[in-house]
PDB file of N, CA and C in Angstrom:
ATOM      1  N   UNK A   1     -14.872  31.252  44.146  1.00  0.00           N
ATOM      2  CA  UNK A   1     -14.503  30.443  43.003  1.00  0.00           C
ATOM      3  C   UNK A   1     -12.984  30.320  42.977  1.00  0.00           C
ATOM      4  N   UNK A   2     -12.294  29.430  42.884  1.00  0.00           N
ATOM      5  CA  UNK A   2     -10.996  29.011  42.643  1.00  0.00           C
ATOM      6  C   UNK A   2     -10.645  28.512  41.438  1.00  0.00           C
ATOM      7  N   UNK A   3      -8.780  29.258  40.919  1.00  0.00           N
ATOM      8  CA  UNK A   3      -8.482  29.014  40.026  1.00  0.00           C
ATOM      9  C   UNK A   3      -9.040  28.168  38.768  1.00  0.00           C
ATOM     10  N   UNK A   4      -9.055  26.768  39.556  1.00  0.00           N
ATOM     11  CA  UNK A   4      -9.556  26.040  38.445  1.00  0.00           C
ATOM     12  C   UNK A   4     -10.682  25.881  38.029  1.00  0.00           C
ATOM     13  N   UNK A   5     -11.877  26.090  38.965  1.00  0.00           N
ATOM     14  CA  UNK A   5     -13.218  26.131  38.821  1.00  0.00           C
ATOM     15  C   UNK A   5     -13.369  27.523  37.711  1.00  0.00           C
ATOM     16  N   UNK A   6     -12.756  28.307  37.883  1.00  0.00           N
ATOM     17  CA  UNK A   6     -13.039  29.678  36.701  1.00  0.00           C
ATOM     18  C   UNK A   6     -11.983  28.991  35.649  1.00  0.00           C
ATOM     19  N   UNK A   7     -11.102  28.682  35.489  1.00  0.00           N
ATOM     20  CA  UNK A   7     -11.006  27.751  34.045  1.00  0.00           C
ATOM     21  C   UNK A   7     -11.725  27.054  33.388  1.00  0.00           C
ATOM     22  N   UNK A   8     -12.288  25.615  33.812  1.00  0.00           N
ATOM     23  CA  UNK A   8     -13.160  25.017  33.334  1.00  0.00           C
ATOM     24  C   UNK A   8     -14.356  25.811  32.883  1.00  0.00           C
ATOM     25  N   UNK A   9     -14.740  27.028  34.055  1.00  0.00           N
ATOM     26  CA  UNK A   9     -16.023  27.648  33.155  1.00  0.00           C
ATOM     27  C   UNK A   9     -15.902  28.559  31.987  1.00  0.00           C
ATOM     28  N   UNK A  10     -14.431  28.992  32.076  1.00  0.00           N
ATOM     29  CA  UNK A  10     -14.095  29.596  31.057  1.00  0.00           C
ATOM     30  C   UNK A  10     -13.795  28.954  29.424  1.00  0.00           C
ATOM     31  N   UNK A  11     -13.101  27.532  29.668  1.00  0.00           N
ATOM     32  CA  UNK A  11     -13.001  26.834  28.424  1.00  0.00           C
ATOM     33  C   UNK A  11     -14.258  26.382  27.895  1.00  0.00           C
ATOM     34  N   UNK A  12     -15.626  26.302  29.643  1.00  0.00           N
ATOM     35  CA  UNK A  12     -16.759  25.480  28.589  1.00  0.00           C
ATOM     36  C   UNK A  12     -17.748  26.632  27.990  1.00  0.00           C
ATOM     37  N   UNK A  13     -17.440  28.003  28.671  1.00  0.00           N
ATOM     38  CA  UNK A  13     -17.945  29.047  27.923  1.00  0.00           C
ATOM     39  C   UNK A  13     -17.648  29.190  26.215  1.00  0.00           C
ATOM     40  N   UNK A  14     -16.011  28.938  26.437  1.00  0.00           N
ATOM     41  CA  UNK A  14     -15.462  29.769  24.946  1.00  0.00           C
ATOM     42  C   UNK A  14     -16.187  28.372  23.912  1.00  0.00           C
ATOM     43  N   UNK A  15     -16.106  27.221  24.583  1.00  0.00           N
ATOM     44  CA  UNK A  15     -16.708  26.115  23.178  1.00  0.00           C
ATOM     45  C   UNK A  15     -18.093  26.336  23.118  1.00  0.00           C
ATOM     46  N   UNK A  16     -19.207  26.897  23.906  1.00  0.00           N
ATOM     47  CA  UNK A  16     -20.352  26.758  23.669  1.00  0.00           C
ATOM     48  C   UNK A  16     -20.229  28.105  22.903  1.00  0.00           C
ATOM     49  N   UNK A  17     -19.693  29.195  23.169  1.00  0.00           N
ATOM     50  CA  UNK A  17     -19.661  30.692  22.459  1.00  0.00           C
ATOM     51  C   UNK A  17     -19.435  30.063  20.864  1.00  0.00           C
ATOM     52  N   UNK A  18     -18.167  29.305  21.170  1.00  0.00           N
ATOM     53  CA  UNK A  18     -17.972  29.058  19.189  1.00  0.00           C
ATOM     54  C   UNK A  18     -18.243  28.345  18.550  1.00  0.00           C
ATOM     55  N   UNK A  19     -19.299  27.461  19.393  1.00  0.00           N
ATOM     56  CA  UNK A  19     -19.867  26.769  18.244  1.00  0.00           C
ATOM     57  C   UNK A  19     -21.172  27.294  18.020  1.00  0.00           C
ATOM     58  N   UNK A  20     -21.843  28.430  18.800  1.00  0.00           N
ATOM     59  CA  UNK A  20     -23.013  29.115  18.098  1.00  0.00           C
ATOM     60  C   UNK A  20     -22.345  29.974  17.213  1.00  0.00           C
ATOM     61  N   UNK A  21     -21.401  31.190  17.492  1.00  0.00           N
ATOM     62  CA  UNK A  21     -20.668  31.615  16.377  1.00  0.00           C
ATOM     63  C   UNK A  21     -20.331  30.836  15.321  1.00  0.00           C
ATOM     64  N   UNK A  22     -20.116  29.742  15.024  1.00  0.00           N
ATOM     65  CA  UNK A  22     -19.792  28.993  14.002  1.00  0.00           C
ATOM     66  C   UNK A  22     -21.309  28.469  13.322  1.00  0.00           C
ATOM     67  N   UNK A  23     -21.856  28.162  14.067  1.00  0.00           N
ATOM     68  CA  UNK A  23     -23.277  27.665  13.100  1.00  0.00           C
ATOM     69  C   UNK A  23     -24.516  29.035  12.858  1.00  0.00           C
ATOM     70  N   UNK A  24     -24.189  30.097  13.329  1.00  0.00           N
ATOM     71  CA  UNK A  24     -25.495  31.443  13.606  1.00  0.00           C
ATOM     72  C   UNK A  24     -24.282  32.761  12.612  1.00  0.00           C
ATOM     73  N   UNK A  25     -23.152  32.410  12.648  1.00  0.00           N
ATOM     74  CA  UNK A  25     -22.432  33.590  11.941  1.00  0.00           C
ATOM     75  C   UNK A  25     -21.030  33.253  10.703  1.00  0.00           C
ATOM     76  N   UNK A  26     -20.338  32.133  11.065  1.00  0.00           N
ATOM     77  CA  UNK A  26     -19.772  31.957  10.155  1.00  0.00           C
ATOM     78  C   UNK A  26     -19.002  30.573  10.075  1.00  0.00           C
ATOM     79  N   UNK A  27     -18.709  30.096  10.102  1.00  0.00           N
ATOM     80  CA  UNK A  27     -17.931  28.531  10.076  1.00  0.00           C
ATOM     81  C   UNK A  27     -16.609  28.343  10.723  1.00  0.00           C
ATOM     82  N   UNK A  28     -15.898  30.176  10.209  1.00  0.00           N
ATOM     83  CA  UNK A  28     -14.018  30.014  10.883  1.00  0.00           C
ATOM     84  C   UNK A  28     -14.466  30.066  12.336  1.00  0.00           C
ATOM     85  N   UNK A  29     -15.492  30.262  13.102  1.00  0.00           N
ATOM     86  CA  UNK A  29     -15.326  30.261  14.671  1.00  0.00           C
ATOM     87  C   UNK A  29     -15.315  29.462  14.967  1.00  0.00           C
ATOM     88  N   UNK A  30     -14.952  28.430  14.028  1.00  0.00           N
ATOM     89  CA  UNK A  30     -14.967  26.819  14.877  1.00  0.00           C
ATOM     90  C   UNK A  30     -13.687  26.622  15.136  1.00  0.00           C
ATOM     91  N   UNK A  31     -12.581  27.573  14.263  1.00  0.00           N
ATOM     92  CA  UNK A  31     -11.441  27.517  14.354  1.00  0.00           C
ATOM     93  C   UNK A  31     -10.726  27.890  16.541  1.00  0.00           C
ATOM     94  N   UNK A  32     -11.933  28.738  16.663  1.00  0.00           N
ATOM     95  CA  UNK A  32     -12.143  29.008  18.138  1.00  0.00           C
ATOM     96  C   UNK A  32     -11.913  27.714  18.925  1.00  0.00           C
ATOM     97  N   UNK A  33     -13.038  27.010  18.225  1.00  0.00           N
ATOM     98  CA  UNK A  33     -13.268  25.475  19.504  1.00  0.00           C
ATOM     99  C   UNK A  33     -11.823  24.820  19.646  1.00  0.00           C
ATOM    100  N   UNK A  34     -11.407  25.252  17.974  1.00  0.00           N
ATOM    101  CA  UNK A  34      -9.836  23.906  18.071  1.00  0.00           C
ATOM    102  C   UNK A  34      -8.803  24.652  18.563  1.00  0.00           C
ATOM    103  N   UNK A  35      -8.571  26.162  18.889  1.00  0.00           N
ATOM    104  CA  UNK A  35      -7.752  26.768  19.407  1.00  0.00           C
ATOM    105  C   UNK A  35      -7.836  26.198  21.384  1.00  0.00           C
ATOM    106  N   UNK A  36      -9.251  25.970  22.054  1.00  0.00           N
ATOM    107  CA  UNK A  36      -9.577  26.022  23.021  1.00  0.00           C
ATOM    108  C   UNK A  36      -9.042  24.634  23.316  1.00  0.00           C
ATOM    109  N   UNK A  37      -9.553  23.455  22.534  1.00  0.00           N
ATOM    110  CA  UNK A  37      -9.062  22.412  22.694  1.00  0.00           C
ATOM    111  C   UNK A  37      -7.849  22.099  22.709  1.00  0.00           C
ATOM    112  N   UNK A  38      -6.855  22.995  21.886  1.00  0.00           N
ATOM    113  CA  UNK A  38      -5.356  22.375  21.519  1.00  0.00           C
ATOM    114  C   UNK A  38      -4.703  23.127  22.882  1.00  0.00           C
ATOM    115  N   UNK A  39      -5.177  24.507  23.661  1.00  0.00           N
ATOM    116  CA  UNK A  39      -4.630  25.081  24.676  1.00  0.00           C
ATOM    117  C   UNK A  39      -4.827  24.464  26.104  1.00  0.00           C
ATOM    118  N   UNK A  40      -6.031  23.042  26.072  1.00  0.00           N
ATOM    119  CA  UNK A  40      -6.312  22.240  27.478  1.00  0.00           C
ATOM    120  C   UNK A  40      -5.498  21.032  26.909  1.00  0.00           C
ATOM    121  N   UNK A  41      -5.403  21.173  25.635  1.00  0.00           N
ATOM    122  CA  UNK A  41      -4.350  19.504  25.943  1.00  0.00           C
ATOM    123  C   UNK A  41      -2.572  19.763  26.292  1.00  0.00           C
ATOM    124  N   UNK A  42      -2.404  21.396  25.655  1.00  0.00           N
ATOM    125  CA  UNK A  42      -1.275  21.645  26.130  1.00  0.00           C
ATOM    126  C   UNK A  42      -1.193  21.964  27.440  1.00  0.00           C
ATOM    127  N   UNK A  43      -1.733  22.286  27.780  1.00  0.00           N
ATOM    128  CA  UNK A  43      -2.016  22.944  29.693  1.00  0.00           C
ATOM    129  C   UNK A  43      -1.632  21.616  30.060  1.00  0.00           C
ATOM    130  N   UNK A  44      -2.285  20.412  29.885  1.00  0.00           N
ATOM    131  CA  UNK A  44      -2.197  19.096  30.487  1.00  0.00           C
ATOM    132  C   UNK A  44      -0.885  18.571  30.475  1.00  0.00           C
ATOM    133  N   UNK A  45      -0.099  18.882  29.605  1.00  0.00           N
ATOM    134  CA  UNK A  45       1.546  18.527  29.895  1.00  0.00           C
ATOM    135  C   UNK A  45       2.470  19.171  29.674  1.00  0.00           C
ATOM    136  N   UNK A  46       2.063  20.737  30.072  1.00  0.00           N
ATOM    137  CA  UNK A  46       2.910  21.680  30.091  1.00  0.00           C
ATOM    138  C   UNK A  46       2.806  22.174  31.696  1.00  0.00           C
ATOM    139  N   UNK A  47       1.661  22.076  31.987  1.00  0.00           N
ATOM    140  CA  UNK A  47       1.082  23.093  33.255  1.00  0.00           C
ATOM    141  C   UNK A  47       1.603  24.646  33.561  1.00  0.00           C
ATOM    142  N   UNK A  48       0.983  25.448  31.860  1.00  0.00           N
ATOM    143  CA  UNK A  48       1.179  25.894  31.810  1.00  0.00           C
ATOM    144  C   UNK A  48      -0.338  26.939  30.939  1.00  0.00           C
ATOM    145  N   UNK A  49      -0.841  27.591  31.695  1.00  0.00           N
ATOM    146  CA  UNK A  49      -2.259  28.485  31.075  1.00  0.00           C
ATOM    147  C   UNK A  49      -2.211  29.632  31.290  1.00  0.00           C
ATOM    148  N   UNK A  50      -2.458  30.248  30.050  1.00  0.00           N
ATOM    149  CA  UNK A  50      -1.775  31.741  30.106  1.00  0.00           C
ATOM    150  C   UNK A  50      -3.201  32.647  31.069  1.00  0.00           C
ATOM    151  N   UNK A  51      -4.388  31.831  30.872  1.00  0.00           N
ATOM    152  CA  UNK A  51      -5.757  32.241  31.474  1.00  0.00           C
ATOM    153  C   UNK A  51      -5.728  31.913  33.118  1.00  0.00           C
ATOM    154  N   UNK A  52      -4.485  31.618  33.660  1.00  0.00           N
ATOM    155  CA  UNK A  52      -4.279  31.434  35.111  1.00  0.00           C
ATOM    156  C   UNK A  52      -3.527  32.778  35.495  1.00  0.00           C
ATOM    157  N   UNK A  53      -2.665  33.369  34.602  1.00  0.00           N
ATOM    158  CA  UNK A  53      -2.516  34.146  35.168  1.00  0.00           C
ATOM    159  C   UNK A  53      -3.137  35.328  35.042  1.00  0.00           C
ATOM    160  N   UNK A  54      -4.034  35.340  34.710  1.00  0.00           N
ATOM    161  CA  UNK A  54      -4.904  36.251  34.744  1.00  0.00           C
ATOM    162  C   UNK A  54      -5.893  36.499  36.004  1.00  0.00           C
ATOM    163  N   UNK A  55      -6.299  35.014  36.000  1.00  0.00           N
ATOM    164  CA  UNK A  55      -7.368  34.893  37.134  1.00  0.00           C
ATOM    165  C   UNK A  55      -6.678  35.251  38.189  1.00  0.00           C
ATOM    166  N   UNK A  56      -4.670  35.072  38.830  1.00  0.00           N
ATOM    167  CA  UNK A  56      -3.989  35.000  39.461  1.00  0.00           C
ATOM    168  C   UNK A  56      -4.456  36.540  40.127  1.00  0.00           C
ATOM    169  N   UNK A  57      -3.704  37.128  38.619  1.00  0.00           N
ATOM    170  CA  UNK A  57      -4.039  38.824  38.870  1.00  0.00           C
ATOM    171  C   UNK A  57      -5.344  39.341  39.492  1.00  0.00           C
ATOM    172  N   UNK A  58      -6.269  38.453  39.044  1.00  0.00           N
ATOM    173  CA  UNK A  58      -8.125  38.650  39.844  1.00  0.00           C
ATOM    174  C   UNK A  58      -8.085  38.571  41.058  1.00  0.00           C
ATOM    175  N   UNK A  59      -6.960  37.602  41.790  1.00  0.00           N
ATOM    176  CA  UNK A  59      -7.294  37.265  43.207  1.00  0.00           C
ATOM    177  C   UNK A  59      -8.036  35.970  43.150  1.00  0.00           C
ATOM    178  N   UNK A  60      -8.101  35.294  42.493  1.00  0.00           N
ATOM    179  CA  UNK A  60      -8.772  34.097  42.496  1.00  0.00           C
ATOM    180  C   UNK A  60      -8.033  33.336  43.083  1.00  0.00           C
ATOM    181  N   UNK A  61      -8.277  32.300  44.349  1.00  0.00           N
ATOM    182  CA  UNK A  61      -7.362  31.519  44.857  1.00  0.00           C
ATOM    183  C   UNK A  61      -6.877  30.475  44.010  1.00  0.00           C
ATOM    184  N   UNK A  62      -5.799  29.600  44.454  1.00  0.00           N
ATOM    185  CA  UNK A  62      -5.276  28.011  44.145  1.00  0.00           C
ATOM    186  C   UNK A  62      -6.422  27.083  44.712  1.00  0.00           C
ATOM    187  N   UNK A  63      -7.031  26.085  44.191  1.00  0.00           N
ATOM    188  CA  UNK A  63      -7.849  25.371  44.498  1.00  0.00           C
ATOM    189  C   UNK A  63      -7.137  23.642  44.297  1.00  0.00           C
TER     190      UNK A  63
END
């Protein structure tokens, strides 16, 4: 799996995670989805994801 392929599964994890948290436990986890969303539109003209360097640290290649 490469960098970006474990991003994407990671952002489409955290929105499917918060929007069952939001409709099965409480409503602020939706605040989750808009945190996830506002951090891929900044990634997009920053090129900058703090969840890359993480994966970096994993050994996950550049793809």
């Amino acid at each position: 799996m490469t960098i970006n392929e474990a991003l994407r599964a990671l952002a489409g994890f955290m929105v499917l995670l918060s929007l069952a948290l939001g409709t099965w436990i409480h409503p602020y986890w939706y605040l989750l989805t808009a945190f996830v969303g506002v951090n891929l539109l900044q990634s997009a003209f920053t090129r900058w994801c703090p969840a890359i360097a993480v994966f970096k640290a994993m050994g996950l290649k550049q793809g």
